[in-house]
Structures are given as structure tokens and as C-alpha cells.
Protein backbone atom coordinates (compact mmCIF):
# COMPACT_ATOMS: atom_id res chain seq x y z
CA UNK A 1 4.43 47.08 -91.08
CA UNK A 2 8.47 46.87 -90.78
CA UNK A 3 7.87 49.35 -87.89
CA UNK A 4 5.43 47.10 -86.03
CA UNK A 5 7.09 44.16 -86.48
CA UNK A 6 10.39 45.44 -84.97
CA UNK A 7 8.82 46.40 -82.10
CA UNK A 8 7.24 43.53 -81.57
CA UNK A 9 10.44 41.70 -81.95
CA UNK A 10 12.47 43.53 -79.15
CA UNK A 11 9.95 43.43 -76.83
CA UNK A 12 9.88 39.70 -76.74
CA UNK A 13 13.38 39.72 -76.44
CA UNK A 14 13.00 41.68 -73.84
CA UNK A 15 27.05 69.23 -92.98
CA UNK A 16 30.15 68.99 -92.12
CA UNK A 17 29.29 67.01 -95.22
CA UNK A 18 30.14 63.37 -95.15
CA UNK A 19 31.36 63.38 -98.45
CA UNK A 20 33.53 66.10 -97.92
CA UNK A 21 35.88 64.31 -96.30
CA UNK A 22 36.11 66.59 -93.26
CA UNK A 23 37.38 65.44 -89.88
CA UNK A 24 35.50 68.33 -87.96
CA UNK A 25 33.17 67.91 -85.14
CA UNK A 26 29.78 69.26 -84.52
CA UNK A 27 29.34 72.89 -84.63
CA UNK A 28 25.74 73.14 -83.61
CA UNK A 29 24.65 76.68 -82.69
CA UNK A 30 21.43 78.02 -80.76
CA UNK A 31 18.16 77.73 -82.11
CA UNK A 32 17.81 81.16 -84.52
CA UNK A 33 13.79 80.71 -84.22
CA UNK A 34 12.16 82.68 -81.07
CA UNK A 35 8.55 82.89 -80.13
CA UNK A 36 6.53 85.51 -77.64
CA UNK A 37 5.50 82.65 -75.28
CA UNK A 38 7.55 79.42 -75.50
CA UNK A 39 6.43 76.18 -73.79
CA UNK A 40 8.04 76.12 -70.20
CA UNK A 41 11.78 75.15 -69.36
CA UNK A 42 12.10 71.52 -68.92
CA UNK A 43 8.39 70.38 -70.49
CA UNK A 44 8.21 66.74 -70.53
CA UNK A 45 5.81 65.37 -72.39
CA UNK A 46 4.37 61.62 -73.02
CA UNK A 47 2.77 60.02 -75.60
CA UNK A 48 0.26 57.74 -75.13
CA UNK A 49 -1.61 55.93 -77.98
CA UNK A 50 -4.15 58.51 -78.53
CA UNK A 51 -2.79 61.88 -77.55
CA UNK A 52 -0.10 63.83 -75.68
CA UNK A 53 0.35 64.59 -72.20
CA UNK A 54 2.18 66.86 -70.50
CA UNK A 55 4.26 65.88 -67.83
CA UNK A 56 5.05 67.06 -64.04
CA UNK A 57 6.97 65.99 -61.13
CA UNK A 58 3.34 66.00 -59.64
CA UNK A 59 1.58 63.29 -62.28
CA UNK A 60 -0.01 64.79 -66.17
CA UNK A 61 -1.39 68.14 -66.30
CA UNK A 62 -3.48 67.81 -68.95
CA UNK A 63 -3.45 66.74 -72.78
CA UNK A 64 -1.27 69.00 -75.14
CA UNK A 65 -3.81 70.95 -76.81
CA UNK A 66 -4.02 70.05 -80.59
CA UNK A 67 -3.21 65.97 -79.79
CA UNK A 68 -6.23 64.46 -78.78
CA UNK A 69 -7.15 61.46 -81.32
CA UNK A 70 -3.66 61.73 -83.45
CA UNK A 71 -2.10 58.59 -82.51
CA UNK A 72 1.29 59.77 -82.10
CA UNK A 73 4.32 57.29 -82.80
CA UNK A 74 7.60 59.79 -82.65
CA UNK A 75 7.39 63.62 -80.90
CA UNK A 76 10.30 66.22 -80.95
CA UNK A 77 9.95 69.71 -78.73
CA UNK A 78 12.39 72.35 -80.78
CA UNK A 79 15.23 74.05 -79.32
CA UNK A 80 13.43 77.30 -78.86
CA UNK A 81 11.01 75.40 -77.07
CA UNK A 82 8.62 77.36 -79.68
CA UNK A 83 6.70 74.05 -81.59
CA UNK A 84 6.55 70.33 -80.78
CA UNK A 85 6.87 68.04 -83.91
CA UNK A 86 5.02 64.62 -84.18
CA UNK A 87 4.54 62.00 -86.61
CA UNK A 88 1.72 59.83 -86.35
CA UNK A 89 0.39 56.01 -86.50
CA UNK A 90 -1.99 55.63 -89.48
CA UNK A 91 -2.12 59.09 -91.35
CA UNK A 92 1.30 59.90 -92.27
CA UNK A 93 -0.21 61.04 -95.71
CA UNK A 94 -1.16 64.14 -93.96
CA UNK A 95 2.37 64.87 -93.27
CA UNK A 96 4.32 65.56 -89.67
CA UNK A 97 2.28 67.63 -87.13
CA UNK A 98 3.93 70.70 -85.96
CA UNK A 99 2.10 71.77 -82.69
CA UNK A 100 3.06 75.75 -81.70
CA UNK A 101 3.23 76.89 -78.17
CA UNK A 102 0.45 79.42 -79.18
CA UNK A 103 -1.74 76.37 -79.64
CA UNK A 104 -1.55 76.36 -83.28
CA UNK A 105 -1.61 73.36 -85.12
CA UNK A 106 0.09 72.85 -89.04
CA UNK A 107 1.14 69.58 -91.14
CA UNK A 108 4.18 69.59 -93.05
CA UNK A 109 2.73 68.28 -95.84
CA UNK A 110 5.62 66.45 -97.24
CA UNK A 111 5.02 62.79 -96.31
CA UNK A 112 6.03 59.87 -98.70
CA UNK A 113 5.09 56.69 -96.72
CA UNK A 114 5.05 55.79 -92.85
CA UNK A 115 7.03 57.75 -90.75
CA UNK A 116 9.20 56.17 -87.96
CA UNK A 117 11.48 58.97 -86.36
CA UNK A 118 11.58 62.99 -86.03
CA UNK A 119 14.43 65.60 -84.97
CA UNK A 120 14.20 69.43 -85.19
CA UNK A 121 17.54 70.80 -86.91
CA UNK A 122 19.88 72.70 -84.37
CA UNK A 123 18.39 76.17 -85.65
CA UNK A 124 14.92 75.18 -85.78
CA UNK A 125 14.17 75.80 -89.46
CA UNK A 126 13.90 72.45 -90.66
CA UNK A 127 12.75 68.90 -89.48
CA UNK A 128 14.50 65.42 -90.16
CA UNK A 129 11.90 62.81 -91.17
CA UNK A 130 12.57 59.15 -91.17
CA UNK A 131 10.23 57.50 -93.77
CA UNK A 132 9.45 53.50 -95.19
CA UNK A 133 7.19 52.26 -97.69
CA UNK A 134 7.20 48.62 -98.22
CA UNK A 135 11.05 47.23 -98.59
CA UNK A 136 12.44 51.02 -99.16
CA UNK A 137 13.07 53.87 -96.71
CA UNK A 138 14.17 56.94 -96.74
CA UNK A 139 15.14 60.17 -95.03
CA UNK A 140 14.01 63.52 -95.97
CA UNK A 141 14.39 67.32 -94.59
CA UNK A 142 11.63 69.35 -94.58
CA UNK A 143 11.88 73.43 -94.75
CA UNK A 144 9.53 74.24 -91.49
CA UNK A 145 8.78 77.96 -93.06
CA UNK A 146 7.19 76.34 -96.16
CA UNK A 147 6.91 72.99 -95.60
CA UNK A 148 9.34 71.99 -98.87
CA UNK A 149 11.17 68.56 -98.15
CA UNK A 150 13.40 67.05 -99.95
CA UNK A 151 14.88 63.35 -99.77
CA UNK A 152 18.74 63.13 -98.40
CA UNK A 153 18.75 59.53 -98.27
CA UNK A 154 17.06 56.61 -100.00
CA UNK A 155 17.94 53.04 -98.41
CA UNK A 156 16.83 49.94 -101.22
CA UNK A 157 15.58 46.61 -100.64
CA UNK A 158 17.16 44.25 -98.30
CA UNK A 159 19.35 47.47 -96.89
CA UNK A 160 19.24 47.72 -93.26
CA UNK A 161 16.40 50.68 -92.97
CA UNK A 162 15.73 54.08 -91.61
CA UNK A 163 14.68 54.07 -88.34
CA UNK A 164 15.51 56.97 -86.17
CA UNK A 165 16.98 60.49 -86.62
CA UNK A 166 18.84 63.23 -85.38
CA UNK A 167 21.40 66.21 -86.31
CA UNK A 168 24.93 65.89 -86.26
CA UNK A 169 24.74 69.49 -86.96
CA UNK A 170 22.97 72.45 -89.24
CA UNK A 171 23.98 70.11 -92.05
CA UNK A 172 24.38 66.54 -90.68
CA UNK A 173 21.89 64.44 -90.03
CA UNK A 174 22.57 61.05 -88.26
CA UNK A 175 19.90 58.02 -88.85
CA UNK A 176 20.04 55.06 -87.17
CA UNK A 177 19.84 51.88 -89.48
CA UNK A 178 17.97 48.61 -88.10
CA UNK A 179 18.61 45.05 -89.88
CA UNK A 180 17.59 42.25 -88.78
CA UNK A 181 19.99 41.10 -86.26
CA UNK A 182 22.20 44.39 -85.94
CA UNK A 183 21.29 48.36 -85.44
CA UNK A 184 24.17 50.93 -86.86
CA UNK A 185 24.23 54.20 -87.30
CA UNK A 186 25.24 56.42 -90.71
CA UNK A 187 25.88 60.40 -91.23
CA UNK A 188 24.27 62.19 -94.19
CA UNK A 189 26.05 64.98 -95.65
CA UNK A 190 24.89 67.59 -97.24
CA UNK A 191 25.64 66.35 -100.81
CA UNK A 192 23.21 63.30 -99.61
CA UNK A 193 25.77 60.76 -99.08
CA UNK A 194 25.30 58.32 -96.30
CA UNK A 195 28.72 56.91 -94.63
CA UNK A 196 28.83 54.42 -91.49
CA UNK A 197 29.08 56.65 -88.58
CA UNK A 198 28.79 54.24 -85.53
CA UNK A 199 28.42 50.49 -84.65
CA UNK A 200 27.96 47.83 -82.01
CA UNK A 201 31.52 46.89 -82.66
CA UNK A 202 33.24 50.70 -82.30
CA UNK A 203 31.67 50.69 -78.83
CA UNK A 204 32.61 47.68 -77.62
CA UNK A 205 28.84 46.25 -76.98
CA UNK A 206 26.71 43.17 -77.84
CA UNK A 207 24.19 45.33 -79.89
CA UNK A 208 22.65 49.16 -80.03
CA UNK A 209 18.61 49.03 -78.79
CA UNK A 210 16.66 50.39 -81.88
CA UNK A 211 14.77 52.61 -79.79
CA UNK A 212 16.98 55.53 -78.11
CA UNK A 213 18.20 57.93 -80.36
CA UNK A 214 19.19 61.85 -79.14
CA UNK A 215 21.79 64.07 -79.78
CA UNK A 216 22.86 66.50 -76.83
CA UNK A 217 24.12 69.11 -79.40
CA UNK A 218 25.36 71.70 -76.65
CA UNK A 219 27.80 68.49 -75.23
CA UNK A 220 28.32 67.01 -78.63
CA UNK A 221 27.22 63.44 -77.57
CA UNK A 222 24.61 61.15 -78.50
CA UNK A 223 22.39 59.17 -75.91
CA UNK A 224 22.29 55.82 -76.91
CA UNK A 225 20.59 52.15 -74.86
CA UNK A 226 23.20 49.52 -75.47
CA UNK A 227 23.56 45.68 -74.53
CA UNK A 228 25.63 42.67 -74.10
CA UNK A 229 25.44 39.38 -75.74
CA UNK A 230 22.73 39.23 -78.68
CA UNK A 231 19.51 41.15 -79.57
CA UNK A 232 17.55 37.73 -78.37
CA UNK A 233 19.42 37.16 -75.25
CA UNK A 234 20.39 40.84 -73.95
CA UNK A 235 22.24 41.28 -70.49
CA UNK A 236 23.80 44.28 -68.84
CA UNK A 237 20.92 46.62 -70.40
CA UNK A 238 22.23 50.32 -70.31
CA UNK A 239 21.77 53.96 -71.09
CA UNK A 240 25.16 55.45 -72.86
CA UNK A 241 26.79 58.77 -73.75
CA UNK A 242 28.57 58.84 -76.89
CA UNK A 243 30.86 61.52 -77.73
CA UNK A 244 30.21 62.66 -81.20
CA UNK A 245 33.92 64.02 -81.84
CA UNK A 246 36.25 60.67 -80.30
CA UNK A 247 33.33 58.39 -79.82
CA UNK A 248 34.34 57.78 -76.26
CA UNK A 249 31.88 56.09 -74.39
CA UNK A 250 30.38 57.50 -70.86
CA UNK A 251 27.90 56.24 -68.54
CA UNK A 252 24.35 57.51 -68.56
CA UNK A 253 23.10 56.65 -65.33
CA UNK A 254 24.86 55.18 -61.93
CA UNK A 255 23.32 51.64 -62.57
CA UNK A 256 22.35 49.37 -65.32
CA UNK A 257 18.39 49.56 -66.57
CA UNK A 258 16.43 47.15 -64.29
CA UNK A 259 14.48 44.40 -66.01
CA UNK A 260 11.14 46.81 -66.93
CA UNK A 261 13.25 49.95 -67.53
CA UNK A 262 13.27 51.50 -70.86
CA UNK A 263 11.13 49.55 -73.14
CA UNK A 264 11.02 52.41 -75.31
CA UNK A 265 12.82 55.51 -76.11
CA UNK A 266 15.08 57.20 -73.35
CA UNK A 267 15.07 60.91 -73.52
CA UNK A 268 17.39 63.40 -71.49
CA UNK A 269 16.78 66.29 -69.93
CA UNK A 270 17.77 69.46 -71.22
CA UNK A 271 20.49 70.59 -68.94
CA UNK A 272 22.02 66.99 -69.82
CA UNK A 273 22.10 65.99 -66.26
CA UNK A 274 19.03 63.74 -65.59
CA UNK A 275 17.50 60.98 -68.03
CA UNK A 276 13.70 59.56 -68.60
CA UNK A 277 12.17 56.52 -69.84
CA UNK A 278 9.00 54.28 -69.38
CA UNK A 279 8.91 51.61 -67.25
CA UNK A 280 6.56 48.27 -67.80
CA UNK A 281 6.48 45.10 -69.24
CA UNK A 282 6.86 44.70 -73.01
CA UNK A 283 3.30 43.93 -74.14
CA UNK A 284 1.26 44.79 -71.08
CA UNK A 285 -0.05 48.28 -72.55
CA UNK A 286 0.84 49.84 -69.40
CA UNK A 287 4.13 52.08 -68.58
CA UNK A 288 4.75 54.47 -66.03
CA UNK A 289 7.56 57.09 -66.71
CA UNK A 290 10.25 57.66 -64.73
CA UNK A 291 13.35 60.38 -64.34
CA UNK A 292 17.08 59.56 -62.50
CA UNK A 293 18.78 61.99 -61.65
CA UNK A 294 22.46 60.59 -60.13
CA UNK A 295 21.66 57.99 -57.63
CA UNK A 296 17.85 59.70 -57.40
CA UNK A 297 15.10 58.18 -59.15
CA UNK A 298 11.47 59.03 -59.47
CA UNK A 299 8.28 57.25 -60.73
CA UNK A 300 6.02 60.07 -62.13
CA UNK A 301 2.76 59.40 -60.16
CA UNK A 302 -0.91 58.75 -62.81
CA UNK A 303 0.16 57.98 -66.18
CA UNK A 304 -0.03 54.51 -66.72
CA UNK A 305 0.18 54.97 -70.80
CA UNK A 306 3.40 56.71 -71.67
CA UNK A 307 4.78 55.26 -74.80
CA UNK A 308 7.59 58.10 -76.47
CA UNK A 309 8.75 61.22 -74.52
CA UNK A 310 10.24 64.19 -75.33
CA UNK A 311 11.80 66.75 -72.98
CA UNK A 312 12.57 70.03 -73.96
């Protein structure tokens, strides 16, 4: 599998519509979608490779009821904090599970291959899904009310593929593109055109990591990991803020990633002021998760098994 093999890779190395022609800037707006008891303020939650946990300052407080045995891969908590969306290892037929804060559990049955990356819309009513089957991928948009999808984006052959998504806005959605020796990053309109959004070269780094991916839509940025020199000899490791209107380029954290930081996905935390991201050695099987805040940084104590994290 592409996906497998990509991973395996980097851890030895260590509406405005597009076609439209418009020049404006995000215009995300809160999440339309309420529920009577949301999941708490700040939930963190990591996956490990058989279920979901959920995440204190304290160590995990138990599995996320309606995960145990999935095999999660990606996981997305919506705005509302009303439903957490995951797509899974080995039965992606089944479609995206959407797991309610009422404990109910639904698939958006609208799966078309293996799924690599998930993003709730800003409003909540529909879910980006990243998608590949053998040398094609694809990005689709599914209707979370009735579980319709429909593809936005079909990537061919030896095209760089679909990895990762996110929403530019109601309309937009961003997905970030791995080859083989570069990572960019396109915008998909709403008349399904995909145009080159970002690259390595607009930021003014060796390469883009293939693994964070997160749009802050109340600050209009995008988290990103980038590095110097070249995917098989990275240096200088580090968590970025891109804004999403002049793609200026801000710190994420005080310091540079240390050598076991971040071997997967880095999430943020929803007031925009701390980060989070495993820490371990690529291969081991074993990663602790950790949050910085500033110049503050915490190990969460008794999960040795956190893979992908969402905060919410």
C-alpha cells in the first residue's frame, strides 16, 4: 500500500472557488451543527492501533466508546465538538466512522478505496475524505446528514497523490499532495478544480513532512512540520504556522522538534496556543504524547501507543 510504504519511508529517514479566480481569503464561520451534550472543551484524543483513547493531563481515561477493534489510521473531532470522524486501516469499504458524543456510532458509507486523511467542513455538515486505489487517488466530500459523497478531485497515475486534507473554507478544501521526493499542497474549488496552493519552495524550506496537516480556521493559518536539506537527510525539524491569506510563515513552538519529536501528525490545540505530537523512535511501536505550551512542555504520563491525535 502507497500509504504504508510512505510511512515507512520517512521514518527511516528519520469555495472561494479556485477556478474562480478570486483573490479572497478564508471566510470560515462557526460550526452551524449543535448537540445537547458535546464532548468536553479541549478533548484530546489518541489513536493507537486498535482503538481510541481519550486523553488527560493526568494519563488516558479510558477508550472512546464505539473504537475498540477499528484500527484507526486518520481521526477528526468536529467543530461543535458534537461527532469524532475516523477512517480506518483495513475496512475502508465500510466507509468513514462518525462516532457521536451521545455514543452513537454511523459509517458514511461512501468509500471508494483506502482512505488516508479526514477533515470536518467549517460548518460541520460535510466531511473531506482523502482516498487511493492502486496508482489513482482521489478526494471526495461526503454530505454528513445523508451520507451522499461526491468526488472533487481525481489525481491519475504517476501524479503526486492525495494524502491529507483540510478546509480552506465552506467551499475549499486544501489536500496535501505527496510524490516521491517532494510534498505540495493544492486548493479545490468548488467547480472541482485543483490549483497549486503551497510548496517547499514558497516557504523557503528543504521539504514539507507528509504527516501534519491542520487548518486553524478561526486564525486563518495552517499548521504545517517543515525541514531543511532533503527528505533523506532532514535537519532543523520544525512545527510552522502558515498564514492562509499572505502565506507568511510563523513559528510554532519556541524550539526546533528534538530528534524523537513528531514522528507523526502534530495537532494544535483549540485555542491555537499550545501544540501536540507523539514522541518515539520511528519503528519502535512505542510513542508517548506530548503538549508545549510556550517554553512549557509536558509528557502525558501511560500511553505508550499513541499514533494520530486529534484535539478538539
Amino acid at each position: 500500500m502507497l500509504r504504508t510504504l510512505l510511512c515507512a519511508a520517512l521514518l527511516v529517514s528519520g469555495m472561494t472557488a479556485c477556478g474562480s479566480g478570486s483573490s479572497h481569503g478564508p471566510t470560515a464561520k462557526p460550526s452551524s451543527r449543535r448537540c445537547d451534550h458535546p464532548f468536553p472543551a479541549s478533548l484530546l484524543l489518541a489513536a493507537n492501533e486498535s482503538s481510541v483513547e481519550r486523553m488527560t493531563a493526568d494519563g488516558p481515561r479510558g477508550i472512546l466508546p464505539g473504537t475498540r477493534g477499528i484500527l484507526p489510521h486518520d481521526l477528526a473531532i468536529s467543530h461543535g465538538r458534537c461527532s469524532v470522524a475516523i477512517v480506518t486501516e483495513y475496512d475502508d469499504s465500510k466507509g468513514p466512522l462518525v462516532v457521536g458524543s451521545d455514543g452513537s456510532t454511523r459509517r458514511q458509507r461512501s468509500a471508494v478505496g483506502e482512505a488516508n486523511g479526514i477533515a470536518w467542513s467549517p460548518d460541520d455538515r460535510r466531511l473531506a475524505v482523502s482516498y487511493q486505489s492502486g496508482p489513482d487517488s482521489w478526494v471526495r466530500v461526503v454530505n454528513v446528514a445523508n451520507g451522499k459523497g461526491r468526488e472533487v478531485a481525481h489525481f491519475r497515475g504517476d501524479d503526486p497523490f492525495a494524502y491529507h486534507v483540510a478546509w480552506f473554507n465552506n467551499d475549499t478544501v486544501l489536500v496535501m499532495r505527496v510524490g516521491v521526493d517532494d510534498v505540495t499542497i493544492d486548493r479545490i474549488g468548488a467547480g472541482g478544480q485543483a490549483q497549486r496552493f503551497l510548496t517547499a519552495e514558497q516557504l523557503g524550506v528543504g521539504g514539507i513532512g507528509s504527516d501534519t496537516f491542520a487548518v486553524d480556521a478561526p486564525h486563518d493559518r495552517l499548521l504545517l512540520k517543515v525541514y531543511s536539506g532533503t527528505l533523506m537527510k532532514q535537519r532543523d525539524r520544525r512545527l510552522i504556522w502558515v498564514d492562509l491569506k499572505t502565506r507568511g510563515v510563523a513559528p510554532a513552538m519556541d524550539a526546533p522538534l528534538g530528534r524523537l519529536d513528531a514522528p507523526f501528525a502534530a495537532v494544535f490545540s483549540p485555542g491555537g496556543d499550545a501544540v501536540a505530537f507523539t514522541v518515539g523512535r520511528g519503528g519502535s511501536g512505542r510513542y508517548g504524547c506530548t503538549i508545549v505550551r510556550g517554553h512549557e512542555r509536558r509528557d502525558l504520563p501511560g500511553n505508550r501507543e499513541c499514533f494520530s491525535l486529534a484535539w478538539g
